[in-house]
C-alpha atoms as a PDB file:
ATOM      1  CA  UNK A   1      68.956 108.504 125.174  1.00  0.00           C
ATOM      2  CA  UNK A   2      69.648 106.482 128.434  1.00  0.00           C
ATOM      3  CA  UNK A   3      73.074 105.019 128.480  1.00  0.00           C
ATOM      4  CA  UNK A   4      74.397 101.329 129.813  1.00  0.00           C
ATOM      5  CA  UNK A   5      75.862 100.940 133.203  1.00  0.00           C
ATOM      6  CA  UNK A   6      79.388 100.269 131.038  1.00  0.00           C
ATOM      7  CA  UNK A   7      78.736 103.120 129.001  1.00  0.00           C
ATOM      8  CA  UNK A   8      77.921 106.002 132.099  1.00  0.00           C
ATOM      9  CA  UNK A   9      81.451 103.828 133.834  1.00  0.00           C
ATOM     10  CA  UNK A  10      83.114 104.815 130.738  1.00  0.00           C
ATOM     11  CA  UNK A  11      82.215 108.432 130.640  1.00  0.00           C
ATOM     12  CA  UNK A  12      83.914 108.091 134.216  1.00  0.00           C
ATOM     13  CA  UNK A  13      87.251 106.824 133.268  1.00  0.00           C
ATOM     14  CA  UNK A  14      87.318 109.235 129.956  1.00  0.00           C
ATOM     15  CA  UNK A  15      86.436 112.175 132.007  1.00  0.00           C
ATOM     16  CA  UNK A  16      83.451 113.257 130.111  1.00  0.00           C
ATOM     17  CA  UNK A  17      79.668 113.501 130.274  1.00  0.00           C
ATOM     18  CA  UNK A  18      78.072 113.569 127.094  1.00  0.00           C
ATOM     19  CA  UNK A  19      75.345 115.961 126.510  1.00  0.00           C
ATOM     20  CA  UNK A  20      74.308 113.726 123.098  1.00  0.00           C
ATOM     21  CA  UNK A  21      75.187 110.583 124.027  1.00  0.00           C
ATOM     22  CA  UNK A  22      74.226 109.598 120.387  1.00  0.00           C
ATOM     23  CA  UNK A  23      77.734 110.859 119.431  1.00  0.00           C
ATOM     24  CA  UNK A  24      79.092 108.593 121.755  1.00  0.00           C
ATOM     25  CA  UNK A  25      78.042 105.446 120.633  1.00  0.00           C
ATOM     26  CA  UNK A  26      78.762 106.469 117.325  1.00  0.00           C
ATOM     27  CA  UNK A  27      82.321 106.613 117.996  1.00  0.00           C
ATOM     28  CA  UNK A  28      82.180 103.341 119.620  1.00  0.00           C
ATOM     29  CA  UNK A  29      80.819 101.775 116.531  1.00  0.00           C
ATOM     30  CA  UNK A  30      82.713  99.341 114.264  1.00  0.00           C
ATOM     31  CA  UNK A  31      81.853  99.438 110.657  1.00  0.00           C
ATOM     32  CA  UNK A  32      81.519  95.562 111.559  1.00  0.00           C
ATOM     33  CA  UNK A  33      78.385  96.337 112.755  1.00  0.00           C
ATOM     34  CA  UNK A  34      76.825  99.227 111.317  1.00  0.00           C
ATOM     35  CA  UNK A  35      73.793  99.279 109.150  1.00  0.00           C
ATOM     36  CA  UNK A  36      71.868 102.014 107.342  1.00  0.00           C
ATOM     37  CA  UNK A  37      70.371 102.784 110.577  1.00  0.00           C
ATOM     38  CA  UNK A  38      73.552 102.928 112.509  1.00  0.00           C
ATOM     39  CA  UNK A  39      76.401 104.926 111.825  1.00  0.00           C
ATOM     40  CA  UNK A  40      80.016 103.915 112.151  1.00  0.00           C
ATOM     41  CA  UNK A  41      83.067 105.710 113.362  1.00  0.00           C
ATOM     42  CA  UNK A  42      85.069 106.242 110.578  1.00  0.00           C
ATOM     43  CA  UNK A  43      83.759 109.922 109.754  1.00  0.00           C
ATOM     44  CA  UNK A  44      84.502 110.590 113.263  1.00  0.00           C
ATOM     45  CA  UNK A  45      87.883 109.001 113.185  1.00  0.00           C
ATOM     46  CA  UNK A  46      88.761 111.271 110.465  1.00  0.00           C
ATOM     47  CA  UNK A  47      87.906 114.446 112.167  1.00  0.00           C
ATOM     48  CA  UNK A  48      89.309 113.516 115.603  1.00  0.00           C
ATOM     49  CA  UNK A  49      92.471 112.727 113.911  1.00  0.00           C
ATOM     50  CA  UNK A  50      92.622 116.340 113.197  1.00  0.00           C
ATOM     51  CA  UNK A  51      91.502 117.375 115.964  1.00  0.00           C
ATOM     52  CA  UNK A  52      94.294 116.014 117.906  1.00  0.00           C
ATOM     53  CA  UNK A  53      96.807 117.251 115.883  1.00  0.00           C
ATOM     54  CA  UNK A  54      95.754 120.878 116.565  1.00  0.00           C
ATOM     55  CA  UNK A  55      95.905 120.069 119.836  1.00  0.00           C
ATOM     56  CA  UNK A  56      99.376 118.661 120.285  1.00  0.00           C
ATOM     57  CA  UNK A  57     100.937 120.521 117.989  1.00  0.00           C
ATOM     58  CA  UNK A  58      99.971 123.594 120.061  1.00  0.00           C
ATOM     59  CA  UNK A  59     100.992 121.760 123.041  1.00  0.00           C
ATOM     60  CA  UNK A  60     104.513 120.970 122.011  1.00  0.00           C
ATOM     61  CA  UNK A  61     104.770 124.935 121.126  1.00  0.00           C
ATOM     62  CA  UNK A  62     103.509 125.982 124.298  1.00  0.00           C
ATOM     63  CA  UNK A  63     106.301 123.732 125.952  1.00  0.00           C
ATOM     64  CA  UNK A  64     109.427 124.136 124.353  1.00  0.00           C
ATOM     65  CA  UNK A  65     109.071 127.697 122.730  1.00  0.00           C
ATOM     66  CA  UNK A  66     113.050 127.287 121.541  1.00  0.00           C
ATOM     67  CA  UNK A  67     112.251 123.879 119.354  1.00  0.00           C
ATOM     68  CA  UNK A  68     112.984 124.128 115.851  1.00  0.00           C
ATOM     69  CA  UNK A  69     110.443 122.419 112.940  1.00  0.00           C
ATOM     70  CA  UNK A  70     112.895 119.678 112.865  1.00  0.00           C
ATOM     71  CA  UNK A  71     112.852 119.055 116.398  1.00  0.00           C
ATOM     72  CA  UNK A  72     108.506 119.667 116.632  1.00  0.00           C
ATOM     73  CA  UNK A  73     108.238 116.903 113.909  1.00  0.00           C
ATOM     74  CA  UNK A  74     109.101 114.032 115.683  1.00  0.00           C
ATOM     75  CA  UNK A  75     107.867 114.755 118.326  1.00  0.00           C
ATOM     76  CA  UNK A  76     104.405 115.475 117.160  1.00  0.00           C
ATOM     77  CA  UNK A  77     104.587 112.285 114.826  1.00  0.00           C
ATOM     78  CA  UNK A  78     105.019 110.267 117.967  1.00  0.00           C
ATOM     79  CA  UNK A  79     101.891 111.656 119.982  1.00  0.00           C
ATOM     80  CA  UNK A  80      99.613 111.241 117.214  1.00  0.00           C
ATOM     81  CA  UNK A  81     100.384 107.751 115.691  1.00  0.00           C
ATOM     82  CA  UNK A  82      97.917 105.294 116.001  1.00  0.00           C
ATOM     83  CA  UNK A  83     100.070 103.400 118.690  1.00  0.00           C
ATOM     84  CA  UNK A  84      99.801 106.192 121.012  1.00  0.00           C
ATOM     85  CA  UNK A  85      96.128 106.543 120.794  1.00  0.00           C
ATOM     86  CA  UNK A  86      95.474 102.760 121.087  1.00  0.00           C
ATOM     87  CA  UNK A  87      97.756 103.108 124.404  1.00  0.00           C
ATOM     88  CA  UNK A  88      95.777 106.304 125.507  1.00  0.00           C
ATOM     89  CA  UNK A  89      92.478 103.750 124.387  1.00  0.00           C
ATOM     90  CA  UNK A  90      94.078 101.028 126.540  1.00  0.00           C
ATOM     91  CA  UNK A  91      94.231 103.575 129.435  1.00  0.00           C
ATOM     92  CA  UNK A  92      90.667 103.731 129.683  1.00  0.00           C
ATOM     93  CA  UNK A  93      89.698 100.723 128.656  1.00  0.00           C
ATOM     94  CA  UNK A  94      87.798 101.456 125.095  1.00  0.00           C
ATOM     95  CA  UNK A  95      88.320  97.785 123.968  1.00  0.00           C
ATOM     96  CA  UNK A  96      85.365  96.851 126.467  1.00  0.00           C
ATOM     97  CA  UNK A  97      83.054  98.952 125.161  1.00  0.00           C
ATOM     98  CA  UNK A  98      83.512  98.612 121.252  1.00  0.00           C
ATOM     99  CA  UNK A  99      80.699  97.808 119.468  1.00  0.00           C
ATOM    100  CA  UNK A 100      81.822  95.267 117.277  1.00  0.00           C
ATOM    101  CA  UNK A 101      80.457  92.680 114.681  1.00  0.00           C
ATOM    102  CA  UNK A 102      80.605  88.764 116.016  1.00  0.00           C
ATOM    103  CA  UNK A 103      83.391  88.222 113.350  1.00  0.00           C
ATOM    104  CA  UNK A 104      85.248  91.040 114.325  1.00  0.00           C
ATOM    105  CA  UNK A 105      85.003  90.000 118.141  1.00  0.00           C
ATOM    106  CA  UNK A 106      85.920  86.777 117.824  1.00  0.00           C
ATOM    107  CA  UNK A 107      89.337  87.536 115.943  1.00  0.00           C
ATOM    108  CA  UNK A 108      90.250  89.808 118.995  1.00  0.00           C
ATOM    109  CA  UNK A 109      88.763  93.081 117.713  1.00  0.00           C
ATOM    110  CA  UNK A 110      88.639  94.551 121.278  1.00  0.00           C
ATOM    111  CA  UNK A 111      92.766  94.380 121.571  1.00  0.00           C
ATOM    112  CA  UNK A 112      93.543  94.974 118.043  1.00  0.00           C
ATOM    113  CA  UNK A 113      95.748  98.253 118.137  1.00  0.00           C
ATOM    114  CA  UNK A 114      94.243  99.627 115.022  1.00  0.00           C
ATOM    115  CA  UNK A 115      90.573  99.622 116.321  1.00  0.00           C
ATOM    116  CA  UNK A 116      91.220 101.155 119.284  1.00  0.00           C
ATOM    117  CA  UNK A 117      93.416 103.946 117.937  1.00  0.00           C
ATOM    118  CA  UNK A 118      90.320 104.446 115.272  1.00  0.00           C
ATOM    119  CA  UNK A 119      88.165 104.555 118.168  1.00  0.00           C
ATOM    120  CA  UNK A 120      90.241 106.689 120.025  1.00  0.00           C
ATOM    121  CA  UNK A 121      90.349 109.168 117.513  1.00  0.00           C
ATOM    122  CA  UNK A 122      86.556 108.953 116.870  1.00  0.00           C
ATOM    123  CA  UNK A 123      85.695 109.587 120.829  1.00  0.00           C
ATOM    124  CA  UNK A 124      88.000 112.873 120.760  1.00  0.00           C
ATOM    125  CA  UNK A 125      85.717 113.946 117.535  1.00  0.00           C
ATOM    126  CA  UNK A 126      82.815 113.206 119.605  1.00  0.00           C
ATOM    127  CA  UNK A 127      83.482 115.221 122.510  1.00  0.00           C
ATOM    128  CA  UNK A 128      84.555 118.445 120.027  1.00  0.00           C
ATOM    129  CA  UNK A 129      80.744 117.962 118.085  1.00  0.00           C
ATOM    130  CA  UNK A 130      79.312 117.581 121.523  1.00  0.00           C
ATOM    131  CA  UNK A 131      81.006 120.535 123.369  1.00  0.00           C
ATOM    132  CA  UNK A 132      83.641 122.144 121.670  1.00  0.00           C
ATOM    133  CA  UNK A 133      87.523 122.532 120.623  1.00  0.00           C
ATOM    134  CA  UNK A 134      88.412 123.698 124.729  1.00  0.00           C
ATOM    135  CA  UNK A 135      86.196 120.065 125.797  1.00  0.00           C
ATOM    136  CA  UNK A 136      88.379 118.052 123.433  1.00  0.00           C
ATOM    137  CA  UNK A 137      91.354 119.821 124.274  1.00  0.00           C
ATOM    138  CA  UNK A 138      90.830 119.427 127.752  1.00  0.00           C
ATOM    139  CA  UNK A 139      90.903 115.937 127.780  1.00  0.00           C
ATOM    140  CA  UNK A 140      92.877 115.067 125.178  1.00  0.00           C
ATOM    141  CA  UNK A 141      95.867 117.245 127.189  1.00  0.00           C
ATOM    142  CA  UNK A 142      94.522 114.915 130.583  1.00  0.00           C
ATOM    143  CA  UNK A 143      94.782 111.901 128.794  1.00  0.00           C
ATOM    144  CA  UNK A 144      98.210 112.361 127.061  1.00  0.00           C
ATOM    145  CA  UNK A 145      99.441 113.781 130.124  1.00  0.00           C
ATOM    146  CA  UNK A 146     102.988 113.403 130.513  1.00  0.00           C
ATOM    147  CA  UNK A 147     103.522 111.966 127.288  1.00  0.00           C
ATOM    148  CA  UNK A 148     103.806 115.726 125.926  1.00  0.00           C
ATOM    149  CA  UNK A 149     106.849 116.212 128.285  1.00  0.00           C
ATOM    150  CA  UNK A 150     108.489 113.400 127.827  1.00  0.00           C
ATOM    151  CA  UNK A 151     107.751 112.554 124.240  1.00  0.00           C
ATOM    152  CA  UNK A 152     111.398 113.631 123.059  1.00  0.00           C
ATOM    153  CA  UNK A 153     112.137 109.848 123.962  1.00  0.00           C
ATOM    154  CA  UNK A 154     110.169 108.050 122.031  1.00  0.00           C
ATOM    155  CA  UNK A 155     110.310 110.880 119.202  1.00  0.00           C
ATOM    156  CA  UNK A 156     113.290 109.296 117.607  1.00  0.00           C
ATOM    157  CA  UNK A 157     112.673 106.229 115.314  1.00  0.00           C
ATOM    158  CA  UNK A 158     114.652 103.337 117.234  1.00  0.00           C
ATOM    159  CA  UNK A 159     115.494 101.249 113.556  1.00  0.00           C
ATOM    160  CA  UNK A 160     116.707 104.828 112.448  1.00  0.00           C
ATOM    161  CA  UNK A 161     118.559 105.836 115.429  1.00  0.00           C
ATOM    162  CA  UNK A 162     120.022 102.419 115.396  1.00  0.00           C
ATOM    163  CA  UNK A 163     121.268 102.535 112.014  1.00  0.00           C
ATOM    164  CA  UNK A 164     123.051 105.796 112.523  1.00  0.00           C
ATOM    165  CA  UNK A 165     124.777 104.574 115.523  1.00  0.00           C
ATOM    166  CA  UNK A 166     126.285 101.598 113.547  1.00  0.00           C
ATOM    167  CA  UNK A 167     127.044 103.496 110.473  1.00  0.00           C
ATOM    168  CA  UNK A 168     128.967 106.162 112.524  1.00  0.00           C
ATOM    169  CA  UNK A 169     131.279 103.216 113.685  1.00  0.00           C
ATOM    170  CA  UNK A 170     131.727 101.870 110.269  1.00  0.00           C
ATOM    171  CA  UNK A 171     129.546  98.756 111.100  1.00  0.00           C
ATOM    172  CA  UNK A 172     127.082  97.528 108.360  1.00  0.00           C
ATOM    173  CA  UNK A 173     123.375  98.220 109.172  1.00  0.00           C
ATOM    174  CA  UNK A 174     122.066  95.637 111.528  1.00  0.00           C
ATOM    175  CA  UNK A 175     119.557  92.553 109.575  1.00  0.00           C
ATOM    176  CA  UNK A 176     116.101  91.756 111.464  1.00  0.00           C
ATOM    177  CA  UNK A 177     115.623  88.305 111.504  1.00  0.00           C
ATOM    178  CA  UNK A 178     111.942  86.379 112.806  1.00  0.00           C
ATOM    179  CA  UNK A 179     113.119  84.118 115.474  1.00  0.00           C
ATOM    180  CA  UNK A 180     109.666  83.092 116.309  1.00  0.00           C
ATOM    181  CA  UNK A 181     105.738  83.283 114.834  1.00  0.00           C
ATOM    182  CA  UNK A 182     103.379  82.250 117.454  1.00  0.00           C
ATOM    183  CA  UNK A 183      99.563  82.445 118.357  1.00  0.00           C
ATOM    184  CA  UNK A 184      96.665  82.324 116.315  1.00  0.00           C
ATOM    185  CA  UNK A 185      96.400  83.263 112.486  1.00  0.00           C
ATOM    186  CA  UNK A 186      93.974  86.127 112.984  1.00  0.00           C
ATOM    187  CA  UNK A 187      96.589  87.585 116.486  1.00  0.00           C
ATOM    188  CA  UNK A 188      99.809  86.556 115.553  1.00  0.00           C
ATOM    189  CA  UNK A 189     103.067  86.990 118.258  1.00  0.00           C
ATOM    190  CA  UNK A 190     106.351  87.969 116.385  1.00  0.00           C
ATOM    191  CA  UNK A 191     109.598  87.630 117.889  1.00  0.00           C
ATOM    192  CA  UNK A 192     112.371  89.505 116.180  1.00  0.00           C
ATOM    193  CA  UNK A 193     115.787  89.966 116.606  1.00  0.00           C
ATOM    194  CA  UNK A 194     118.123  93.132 115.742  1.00  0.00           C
ATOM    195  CA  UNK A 195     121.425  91.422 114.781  1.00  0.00           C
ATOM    196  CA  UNK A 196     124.889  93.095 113.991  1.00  0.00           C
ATOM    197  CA  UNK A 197     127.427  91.546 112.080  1.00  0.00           C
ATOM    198  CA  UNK A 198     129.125  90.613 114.816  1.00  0.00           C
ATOM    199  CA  UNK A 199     126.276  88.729 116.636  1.00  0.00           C
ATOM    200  CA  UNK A 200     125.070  91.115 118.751  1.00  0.00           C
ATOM    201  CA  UNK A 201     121.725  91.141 118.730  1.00  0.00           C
ATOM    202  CA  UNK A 202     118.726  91.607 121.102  1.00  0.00           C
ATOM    203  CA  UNK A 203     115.332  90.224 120.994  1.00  0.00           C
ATOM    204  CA  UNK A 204     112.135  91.437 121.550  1.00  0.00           C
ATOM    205  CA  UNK A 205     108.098  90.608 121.368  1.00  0.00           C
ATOM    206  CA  UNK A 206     104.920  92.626 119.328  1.00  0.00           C
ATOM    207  CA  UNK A 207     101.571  91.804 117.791  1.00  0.00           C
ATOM    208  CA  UNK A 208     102.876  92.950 114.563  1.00  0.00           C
ATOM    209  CA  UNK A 209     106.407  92.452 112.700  1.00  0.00           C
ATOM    210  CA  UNK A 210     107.239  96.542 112.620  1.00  0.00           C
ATOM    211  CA  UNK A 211     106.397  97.153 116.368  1.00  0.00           C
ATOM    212  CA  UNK A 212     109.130  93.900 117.429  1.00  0.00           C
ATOM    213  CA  UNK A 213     111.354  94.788 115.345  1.00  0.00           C
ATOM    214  CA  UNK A 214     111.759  98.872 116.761  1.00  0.00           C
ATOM    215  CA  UNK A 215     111.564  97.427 120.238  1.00  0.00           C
ATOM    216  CA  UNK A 216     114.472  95.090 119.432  1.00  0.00           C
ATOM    217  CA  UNK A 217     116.485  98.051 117.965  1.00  0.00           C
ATOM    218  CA  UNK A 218     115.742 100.267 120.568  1.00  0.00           C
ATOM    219  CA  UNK A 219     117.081  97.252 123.050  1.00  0.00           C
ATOM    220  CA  UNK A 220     120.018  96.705 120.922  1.00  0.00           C
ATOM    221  CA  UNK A 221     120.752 100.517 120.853  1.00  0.00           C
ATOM    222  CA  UNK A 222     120.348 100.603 124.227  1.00  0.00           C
ATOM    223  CA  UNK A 223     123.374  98.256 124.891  1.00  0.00           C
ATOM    224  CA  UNK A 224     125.775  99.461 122.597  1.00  0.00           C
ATOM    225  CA  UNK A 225     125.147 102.845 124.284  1.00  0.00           C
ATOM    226  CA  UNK A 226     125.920 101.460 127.932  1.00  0.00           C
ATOM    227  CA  UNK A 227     129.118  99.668 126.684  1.00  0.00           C
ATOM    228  CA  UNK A 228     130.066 102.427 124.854  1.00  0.00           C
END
């Protein structure tokens, strides 16, 4: 099979030459526009999922051999949510090479983070049918890259983390509140804001209600730690 000029310039930025380039398109495949003649990714998304979980998680014990479960947990949750593969995605630029149904594309399929987390996951599976466990693992560790060293800050929930700081201080737990609801219905912009009882708040900006309002908590936290 002879693949597009976009497709070969994707295999660049992944870092991977597929021997079955089948599998590749298959993991860039939408179930928007499959048919009984052409798979989707979800099967793959399933198994790449796991995948990278056996890879990180033997990551993060090669790194800190001293971490406890408790400490591995977090950690590992935060390298394999679908927000850090749609960033990894984002990285190399998946969204332009999605094959997606015209419905799907017009509502801004190619930025949405869940499709390109799904597809992210799917192209990992891809690489292990094509080549193996080392393949995948080799670029799944190039791809991730420093986010394995550093991932002890982002490992703690920010709404949690929040919470506990205001709690230890006797301060009821701060109240999100939707300042502002803005774009179109099918890509809506949420600004939240993470308010104490004393007015304190900070604000911040996501394409989905969850995502603003840990940014806004992790802003908030932020300051109450730097005028503490």
């Amino acid at each position: 099979m002879k693949l597009s000029r976009d497709m070969l310039a994707f295999q660049d930025r992944l870092g991977y030459r597929f021997a079955s380039p089948e599998l590749l398109l298959r993991a860039l495949t939408h179930p928007s526009v499959s048919s009984p003649t052409r798979q989707d990714n979800q099967r793959l998304e399933f198994l790449g999922d796991r995948v990278l979980g056996l890879v990180m998680a033997t990551a993060l014990l090669e790194h800190d051999k001293q971490a406890t479960e408790g400490q591995l947990a977090p950690r590992f949750n935060a390298l394999v949510r679908k927000e850090t593969c749609a960033d990894v995605a984002r990285q190399i630029d998946i969204g332009a090479v999605l094959k997606l149904g015209r419905s799907e594309m017009l509502s801004g399929g190619r930025r949405k983070q869940a499709l390109l987390g799904d597809a992210m996951e799917a192209v990992i599976a891809a690489i292990y049918k094509d080549a193996g466990f080392e393949a995948a693992q080799s670029v799944i560790l190039r791809l991730w890259g420093k986010r394995i060293g550093t991932v002890e800050d982002d490992a703690r929930d920010p709404k949690t983390a929040l919470q506990e700081f205001v709690q230890a201080r006797r301060q009821p737990p701060p109240a999100y509140v939707l300042v502002a609801r803005t774009g179109p219905d099918h890509e809506p912009i949420f600004t939240i804001a993470a308010r104490l009882e004393d007015g304190t708040e900070e604000q911040a900006t996501a394409g989905s209600k969850r995502l603003a309002e840990q940014a806004a908590a992790k802003a908030l936290l932020a300051k109450l730690e730097q005028e503490t």
